[in-house]
PDB file of N, CA and C in Angstrom:
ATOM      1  N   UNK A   1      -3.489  27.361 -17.821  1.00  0.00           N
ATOM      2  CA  UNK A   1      -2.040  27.350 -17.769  1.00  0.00           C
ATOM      3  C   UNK A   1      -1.571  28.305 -16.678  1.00  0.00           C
ATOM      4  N   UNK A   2      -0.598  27.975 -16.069  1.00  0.00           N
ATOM      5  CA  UNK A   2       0.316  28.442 -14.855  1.00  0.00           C
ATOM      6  C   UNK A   2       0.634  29.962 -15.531  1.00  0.00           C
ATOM      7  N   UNK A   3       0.661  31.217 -15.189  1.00  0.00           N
ATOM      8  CA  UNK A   3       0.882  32.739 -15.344  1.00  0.00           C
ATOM      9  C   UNK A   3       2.146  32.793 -14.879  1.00  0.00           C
ATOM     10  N   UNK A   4       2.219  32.801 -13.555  1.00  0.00           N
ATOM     11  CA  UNK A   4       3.632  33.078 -12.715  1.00  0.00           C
ATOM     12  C   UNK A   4       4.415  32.445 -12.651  1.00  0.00           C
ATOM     13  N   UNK A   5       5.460  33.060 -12.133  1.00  0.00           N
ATOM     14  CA  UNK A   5       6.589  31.850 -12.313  1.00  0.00           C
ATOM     15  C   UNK A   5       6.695  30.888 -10.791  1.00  0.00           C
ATOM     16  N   UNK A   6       5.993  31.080 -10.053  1.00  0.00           N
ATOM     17  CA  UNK A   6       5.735  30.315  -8.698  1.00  0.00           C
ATOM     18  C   UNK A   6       4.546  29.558  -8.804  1.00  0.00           C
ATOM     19  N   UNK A   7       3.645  29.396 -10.059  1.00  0.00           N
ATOM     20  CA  UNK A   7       2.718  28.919  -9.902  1.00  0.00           C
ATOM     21  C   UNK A   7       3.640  27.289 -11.313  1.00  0.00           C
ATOM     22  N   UNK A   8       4.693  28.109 -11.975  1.00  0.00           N
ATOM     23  CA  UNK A   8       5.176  27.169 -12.693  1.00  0.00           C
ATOM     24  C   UNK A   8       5.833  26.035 -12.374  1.00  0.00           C
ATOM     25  N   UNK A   9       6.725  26.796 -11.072  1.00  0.00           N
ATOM     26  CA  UNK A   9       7.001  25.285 -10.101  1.00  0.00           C
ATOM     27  C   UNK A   9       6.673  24.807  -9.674  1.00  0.00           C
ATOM     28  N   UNK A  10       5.097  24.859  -8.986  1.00  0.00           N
ATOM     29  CA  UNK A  10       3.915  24.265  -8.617  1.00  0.00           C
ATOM     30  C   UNK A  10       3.880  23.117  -9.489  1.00  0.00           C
ATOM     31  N   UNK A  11       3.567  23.705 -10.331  1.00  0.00           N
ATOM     32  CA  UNK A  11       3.162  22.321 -11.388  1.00  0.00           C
ATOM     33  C   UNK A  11       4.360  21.439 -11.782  1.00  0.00           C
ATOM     34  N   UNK A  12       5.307  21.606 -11.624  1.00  0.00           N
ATOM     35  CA  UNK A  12       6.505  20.800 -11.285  1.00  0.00           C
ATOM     36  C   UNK A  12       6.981  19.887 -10.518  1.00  0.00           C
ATOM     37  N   UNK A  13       6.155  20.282  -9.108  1.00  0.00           N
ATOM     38  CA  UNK A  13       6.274  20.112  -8.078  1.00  0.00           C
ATOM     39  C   UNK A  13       4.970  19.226  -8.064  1.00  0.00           C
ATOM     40  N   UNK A  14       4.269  19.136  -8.530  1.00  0.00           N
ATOM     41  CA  UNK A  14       2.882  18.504  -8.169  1.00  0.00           C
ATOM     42  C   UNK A  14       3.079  17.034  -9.134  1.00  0.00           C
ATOM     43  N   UNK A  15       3.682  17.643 -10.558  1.00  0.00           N
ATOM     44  CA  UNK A  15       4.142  16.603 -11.589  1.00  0.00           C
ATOM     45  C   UNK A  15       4.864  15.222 -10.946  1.00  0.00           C
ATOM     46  N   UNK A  16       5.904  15.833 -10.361  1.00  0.00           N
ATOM     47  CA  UNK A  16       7.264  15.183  -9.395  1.00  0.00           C
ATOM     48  C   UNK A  16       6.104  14.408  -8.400  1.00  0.00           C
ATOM     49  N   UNK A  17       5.181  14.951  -7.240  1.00  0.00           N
ATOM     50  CA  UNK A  17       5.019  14.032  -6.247  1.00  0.00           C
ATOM     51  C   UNK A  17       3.692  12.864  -6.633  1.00  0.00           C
ATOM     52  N   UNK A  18       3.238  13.490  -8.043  1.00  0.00           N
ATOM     53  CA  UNK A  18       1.878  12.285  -8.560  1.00  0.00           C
ATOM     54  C   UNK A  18       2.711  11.208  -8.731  1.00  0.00           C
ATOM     55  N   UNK A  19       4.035  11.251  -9.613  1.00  0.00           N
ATOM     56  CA  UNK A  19       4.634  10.142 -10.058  1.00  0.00           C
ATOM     57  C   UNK A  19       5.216   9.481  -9.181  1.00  0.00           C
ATOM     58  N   UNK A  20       5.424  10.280  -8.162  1.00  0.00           N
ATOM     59  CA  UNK A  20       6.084   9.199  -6.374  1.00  0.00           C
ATOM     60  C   UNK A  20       4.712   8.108  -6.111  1.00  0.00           C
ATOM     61  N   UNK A  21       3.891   9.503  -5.777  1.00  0.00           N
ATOM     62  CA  UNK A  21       2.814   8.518  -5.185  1.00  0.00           C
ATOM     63  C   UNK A  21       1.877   7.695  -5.683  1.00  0.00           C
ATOM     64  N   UNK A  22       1.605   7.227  -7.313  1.00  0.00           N
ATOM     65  CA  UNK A  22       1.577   6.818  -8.662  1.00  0.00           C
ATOM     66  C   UNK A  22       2.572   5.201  -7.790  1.00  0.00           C
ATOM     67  N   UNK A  23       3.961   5.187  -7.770  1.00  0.00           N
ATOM     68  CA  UNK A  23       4.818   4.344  -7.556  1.00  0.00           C
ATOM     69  C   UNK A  23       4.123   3.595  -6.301  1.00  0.00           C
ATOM     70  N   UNK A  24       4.055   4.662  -4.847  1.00  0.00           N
ATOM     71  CA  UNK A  24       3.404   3.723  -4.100  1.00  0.00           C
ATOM     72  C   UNK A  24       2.233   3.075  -3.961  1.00  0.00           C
ATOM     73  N   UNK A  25       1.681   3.914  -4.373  1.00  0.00           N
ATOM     74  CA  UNK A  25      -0.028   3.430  -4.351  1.00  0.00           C
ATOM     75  C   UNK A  25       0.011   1.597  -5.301  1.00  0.00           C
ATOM     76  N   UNK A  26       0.875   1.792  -5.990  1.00  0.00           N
ATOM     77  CA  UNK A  26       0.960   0.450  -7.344  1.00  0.00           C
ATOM     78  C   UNK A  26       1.789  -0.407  -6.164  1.00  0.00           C
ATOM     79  N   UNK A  27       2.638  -0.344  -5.114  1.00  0.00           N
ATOM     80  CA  UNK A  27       3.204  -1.007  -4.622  1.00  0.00           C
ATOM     81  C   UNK A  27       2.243  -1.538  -3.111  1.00  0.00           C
ATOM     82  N   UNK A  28       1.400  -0.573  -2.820  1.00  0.00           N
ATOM     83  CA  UNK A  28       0.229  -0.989  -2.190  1.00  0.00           C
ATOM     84  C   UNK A  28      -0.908  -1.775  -2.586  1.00  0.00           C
ATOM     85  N   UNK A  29      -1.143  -1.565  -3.758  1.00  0.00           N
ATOM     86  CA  UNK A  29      -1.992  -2.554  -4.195  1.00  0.00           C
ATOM     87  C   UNK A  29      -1.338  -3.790  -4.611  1.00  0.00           C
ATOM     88  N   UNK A  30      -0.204  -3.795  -5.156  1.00  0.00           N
ATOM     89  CA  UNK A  30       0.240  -5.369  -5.613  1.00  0.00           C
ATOM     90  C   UNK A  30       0.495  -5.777  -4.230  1.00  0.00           C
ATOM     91  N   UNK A  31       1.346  -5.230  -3.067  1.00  0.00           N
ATOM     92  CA  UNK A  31       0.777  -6.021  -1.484  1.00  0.00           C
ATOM     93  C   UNK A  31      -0.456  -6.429  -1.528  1.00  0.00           C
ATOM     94  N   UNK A  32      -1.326  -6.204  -1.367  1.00  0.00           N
ATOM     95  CA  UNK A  32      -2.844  -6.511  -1.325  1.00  0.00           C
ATOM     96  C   UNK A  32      -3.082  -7.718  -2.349  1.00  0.00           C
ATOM     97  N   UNK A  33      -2.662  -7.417  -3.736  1.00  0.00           N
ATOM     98  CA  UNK A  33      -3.094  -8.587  -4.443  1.00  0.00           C
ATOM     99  C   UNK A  33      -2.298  -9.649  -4.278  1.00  0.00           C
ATOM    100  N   UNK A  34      -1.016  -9.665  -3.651  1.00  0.00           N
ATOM    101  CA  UNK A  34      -0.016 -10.772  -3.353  1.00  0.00           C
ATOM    102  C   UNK A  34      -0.758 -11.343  -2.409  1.00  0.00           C
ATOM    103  N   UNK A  35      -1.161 -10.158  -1.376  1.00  0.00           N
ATOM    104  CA  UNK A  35      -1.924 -11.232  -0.235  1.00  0.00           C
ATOM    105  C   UNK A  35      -3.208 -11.949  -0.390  1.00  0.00           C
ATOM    106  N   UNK A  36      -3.946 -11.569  -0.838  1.00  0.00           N
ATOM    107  CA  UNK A  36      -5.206 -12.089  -1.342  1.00  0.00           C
ATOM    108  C   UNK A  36      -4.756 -13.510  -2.013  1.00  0.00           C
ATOM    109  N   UNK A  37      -3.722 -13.286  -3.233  1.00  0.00           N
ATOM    110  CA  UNK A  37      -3.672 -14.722  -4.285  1.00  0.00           C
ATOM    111  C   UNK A  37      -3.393 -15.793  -2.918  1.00  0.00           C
ATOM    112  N   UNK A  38      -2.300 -15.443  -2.018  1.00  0.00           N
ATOM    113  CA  UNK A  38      -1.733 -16.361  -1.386  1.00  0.00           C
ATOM    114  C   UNK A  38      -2.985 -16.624   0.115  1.00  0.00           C
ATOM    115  N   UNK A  39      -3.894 -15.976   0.060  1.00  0.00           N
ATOM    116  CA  UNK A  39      -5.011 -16.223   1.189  1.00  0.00           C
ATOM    117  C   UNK A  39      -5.609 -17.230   0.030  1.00  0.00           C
ATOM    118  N   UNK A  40      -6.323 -17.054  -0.766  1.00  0.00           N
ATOM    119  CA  UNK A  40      -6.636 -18.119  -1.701  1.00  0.00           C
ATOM    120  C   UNK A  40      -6.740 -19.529  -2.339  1.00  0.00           C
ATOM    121  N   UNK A  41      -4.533 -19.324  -2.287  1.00  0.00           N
ATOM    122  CA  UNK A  41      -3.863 -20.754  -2.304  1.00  0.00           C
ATOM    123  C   UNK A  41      -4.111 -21.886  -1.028  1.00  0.00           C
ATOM    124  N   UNK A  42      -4.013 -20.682   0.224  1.00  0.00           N
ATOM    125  CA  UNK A  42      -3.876 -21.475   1.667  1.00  0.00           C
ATOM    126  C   UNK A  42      -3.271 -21.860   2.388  1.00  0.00           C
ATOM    127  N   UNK A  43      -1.715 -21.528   1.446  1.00  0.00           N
ATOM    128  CA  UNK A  43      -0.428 -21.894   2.374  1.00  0.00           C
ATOM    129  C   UNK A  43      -0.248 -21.222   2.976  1.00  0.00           C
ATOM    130  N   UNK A  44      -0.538 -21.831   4.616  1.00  0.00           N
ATOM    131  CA  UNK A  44      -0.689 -20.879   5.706  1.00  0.00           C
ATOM    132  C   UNK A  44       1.146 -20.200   5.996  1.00  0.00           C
ATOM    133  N   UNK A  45       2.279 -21.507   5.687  1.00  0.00           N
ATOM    134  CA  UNK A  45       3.547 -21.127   6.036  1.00  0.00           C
ATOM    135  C   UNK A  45       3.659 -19.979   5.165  1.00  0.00           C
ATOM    136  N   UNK A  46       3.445 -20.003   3.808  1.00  0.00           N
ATOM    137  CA  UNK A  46       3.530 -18.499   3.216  1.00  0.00           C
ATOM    138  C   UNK A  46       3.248 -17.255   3.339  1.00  0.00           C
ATOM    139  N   UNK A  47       2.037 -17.567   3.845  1.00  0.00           N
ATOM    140  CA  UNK A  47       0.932 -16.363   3.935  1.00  0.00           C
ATOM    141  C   UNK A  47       1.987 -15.648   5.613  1.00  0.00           C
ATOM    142  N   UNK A  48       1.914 -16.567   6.300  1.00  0.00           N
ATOM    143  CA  UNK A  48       3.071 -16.484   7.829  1.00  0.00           C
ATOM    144  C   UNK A  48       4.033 -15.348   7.185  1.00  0.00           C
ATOM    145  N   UNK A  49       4.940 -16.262   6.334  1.00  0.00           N
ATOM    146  CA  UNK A  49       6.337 -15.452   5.828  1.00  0.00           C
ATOM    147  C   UNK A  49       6.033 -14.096   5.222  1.00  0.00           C
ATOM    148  N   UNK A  50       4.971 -13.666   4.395  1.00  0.00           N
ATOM    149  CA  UNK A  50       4.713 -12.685   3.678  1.00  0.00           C
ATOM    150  C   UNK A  50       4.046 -11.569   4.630  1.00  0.00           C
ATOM    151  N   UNK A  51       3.416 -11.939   5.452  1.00  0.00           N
ATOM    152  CA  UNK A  51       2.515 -11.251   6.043  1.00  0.00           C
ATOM    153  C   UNK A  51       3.464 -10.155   6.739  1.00  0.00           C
ATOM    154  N   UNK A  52       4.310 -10.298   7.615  1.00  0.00           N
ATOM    155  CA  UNK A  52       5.546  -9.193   7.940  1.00  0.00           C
ATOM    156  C   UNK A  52       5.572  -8.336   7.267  1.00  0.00           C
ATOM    157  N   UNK A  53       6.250  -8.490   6.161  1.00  0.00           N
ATOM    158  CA  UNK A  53       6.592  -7.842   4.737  1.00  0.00           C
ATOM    159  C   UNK A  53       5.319  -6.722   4.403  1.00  0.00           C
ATOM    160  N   UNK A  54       4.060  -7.384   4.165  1.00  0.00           N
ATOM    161  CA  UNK A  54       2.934  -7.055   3.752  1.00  0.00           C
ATOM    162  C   UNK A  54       2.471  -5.587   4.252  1.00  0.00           C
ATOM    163  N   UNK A  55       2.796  -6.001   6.094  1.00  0.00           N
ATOM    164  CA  UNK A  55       2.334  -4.856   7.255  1.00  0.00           C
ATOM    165  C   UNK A  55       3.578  -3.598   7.019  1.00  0.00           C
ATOM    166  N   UNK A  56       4.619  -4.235   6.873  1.00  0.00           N
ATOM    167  CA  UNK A  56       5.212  -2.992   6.520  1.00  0.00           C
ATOM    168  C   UNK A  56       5.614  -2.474   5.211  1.00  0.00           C
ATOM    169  N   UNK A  57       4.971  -2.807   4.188  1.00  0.00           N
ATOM    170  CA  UNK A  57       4.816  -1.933   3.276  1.00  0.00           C
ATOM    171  C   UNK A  57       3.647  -1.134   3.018  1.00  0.00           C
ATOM    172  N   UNK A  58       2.488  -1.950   3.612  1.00  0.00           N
ATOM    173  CA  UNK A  58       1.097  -0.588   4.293  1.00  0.00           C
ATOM    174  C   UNK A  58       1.372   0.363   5.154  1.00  0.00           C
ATOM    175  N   UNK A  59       2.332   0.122   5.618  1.00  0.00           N
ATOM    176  CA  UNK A  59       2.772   1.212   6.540  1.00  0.00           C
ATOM    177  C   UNK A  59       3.498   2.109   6.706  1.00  0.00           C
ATOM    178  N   UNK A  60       4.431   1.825   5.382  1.00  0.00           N
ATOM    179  CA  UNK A  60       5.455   2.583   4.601  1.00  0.00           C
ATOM    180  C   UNK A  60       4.528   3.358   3.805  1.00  0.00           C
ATOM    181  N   UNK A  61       3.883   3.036   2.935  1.00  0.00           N
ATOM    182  CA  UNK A  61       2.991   3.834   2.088  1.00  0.00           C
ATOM    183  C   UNK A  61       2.168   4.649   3.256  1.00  0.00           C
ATOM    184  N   UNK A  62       1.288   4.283   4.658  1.00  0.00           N
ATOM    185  CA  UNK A  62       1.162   5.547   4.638  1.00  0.00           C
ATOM    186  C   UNK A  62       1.771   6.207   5.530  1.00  0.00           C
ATOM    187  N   UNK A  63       2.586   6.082   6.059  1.00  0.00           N
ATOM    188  CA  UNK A  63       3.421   7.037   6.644  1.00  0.00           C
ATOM    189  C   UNK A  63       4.022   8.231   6.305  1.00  0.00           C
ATOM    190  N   UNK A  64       4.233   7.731   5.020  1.00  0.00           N
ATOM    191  CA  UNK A  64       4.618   8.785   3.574  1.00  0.00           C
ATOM    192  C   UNK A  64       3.142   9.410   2.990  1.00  0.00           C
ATOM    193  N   UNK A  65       2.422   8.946   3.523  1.00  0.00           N
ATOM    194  CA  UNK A  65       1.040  10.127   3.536  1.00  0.00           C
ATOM    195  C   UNK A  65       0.265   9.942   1.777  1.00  0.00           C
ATOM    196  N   UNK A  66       0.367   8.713   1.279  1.00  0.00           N
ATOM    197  CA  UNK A  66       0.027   8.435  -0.259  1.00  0.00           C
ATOM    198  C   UNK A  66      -1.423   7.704   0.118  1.00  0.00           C
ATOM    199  N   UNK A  67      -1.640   7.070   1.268  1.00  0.00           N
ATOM    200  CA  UNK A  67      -2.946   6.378   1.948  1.00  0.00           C
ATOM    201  C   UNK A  67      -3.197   7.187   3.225  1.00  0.00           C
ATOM    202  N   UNK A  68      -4.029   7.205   4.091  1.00  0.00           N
ATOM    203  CA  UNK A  68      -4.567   7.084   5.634  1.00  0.00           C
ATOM    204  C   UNK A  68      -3.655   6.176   6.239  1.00  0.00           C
ATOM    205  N   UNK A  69      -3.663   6.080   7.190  1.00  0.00           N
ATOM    206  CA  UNK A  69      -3.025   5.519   7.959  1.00  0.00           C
ATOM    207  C   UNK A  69      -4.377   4.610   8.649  1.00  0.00           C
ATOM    208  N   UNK A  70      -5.233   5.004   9.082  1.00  0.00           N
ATOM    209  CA  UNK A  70      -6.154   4.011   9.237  1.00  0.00           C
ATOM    210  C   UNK A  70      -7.021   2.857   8.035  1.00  0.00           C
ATOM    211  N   UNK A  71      -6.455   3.643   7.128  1.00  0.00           N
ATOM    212  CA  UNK A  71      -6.799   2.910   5.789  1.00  0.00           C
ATOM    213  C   UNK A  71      -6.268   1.724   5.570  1.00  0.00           C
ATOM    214  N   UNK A  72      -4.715   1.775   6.318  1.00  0.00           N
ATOM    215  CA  UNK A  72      -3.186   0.456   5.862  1.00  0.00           C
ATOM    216  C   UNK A  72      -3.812  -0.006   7.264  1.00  0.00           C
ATOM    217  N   UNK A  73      -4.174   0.446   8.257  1.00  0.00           N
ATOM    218  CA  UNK A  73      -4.675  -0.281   9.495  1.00  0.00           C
ATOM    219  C   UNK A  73      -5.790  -1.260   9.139  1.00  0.00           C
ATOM    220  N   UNK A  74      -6.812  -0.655   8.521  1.00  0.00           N
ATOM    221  CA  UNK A  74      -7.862  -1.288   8.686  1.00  0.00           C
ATOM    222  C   UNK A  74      -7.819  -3.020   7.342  1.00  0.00           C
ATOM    223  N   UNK A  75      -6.657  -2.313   6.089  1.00  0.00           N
ATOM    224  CA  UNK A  75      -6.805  -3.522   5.494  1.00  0.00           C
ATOM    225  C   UNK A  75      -5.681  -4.528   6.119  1.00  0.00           C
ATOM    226  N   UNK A  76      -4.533  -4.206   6.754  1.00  0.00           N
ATOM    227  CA  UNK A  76      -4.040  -5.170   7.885  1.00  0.00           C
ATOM    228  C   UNK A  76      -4.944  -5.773   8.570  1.00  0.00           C
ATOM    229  N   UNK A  77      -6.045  -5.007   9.357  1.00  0.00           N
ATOM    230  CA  UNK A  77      -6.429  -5.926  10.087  1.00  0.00           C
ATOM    231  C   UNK A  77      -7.981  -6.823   9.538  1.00  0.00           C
ATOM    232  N   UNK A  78      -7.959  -6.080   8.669  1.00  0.00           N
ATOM    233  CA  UNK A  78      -9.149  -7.048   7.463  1.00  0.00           C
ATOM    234  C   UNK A  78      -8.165  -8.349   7.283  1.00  0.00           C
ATOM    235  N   UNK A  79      -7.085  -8.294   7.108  1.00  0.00           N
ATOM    236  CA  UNK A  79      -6.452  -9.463   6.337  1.00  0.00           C
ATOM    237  C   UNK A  79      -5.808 -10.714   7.279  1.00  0.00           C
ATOM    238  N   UNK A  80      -5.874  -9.873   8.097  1.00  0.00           N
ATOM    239  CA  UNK A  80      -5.281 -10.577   9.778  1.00  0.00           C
ATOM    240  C   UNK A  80      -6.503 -11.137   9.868  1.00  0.00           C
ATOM    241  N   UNK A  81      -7.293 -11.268   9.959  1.00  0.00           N
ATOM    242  CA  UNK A  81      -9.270 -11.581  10.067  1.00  0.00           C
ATOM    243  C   UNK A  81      -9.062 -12.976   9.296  1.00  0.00           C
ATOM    244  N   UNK A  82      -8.635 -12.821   7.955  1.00  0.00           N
ATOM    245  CA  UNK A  82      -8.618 -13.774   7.184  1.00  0.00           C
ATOM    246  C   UNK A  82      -8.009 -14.644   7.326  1.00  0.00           C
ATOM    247  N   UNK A  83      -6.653 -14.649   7.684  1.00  0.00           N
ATOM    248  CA  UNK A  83      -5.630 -15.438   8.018  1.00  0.00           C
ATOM    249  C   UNK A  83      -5.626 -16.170   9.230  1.00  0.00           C
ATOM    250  N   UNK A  84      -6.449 -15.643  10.028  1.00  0.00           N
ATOM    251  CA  UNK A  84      -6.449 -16.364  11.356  1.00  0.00           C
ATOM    252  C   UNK A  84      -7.455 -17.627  10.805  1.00  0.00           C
ATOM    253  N   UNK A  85      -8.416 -17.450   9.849  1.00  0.00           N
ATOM    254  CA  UNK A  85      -9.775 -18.195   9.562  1.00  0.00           C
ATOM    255  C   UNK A  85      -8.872 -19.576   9.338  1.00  0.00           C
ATOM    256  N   UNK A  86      -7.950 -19.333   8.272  1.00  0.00           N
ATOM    257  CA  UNK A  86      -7.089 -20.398   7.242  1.00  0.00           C
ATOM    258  C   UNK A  86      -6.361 -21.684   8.472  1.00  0.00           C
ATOM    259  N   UNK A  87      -6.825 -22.434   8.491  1.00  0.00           N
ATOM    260  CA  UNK A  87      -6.441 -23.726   9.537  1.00  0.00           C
ATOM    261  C   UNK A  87      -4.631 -24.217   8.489  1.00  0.00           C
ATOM    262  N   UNK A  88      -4.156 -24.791   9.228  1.00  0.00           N
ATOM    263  CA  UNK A  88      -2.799 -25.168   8.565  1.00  0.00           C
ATOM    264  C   UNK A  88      -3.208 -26.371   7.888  1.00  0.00           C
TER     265      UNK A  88
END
């Protein structure tokens, strides 16, 4: 348990930013699993429309420092890999 009273807002403070980044990390992965179901289905016009969206919410998450930044890079361009495969 926290002694001081600066070590008490710590833990306040640490409480507060798990539950931010708790929020994004869940909003990074359901990107990922949205994209995957819809790489799956094959509708390339969808996968088109979503994919925008997709890149910048990997990139929102890590910009805000909850992922790497080469981390939201590298599964963008894992997924870009995939999508190019998918013929219309």
């Amino acid at each position: 348990m926290a002694n001081t009273k600066s070590a008490k807002k710590k833990t306040k403070v640490i409480k507060k930013k798990t539950a931010i980044n708790r929020v994004r990390i869940g909003k990074y992965k359901g990107a990922i699993t949205k994209m995957e179901e819809l790489i799956k289905s094959g509708d390339k016009a969808k996968i088109d429309k979503f994919f925008s969206t997709f890149q910048s919410q990997l990139m929102k998450v890590s910009k805000k420092g909850s992922i790497k930044r080469k981390t939201a890079s590298r599964k963008i361009s894992r997924i870009s890999k995939k999508i190019s495969t998918i013929k219309k």
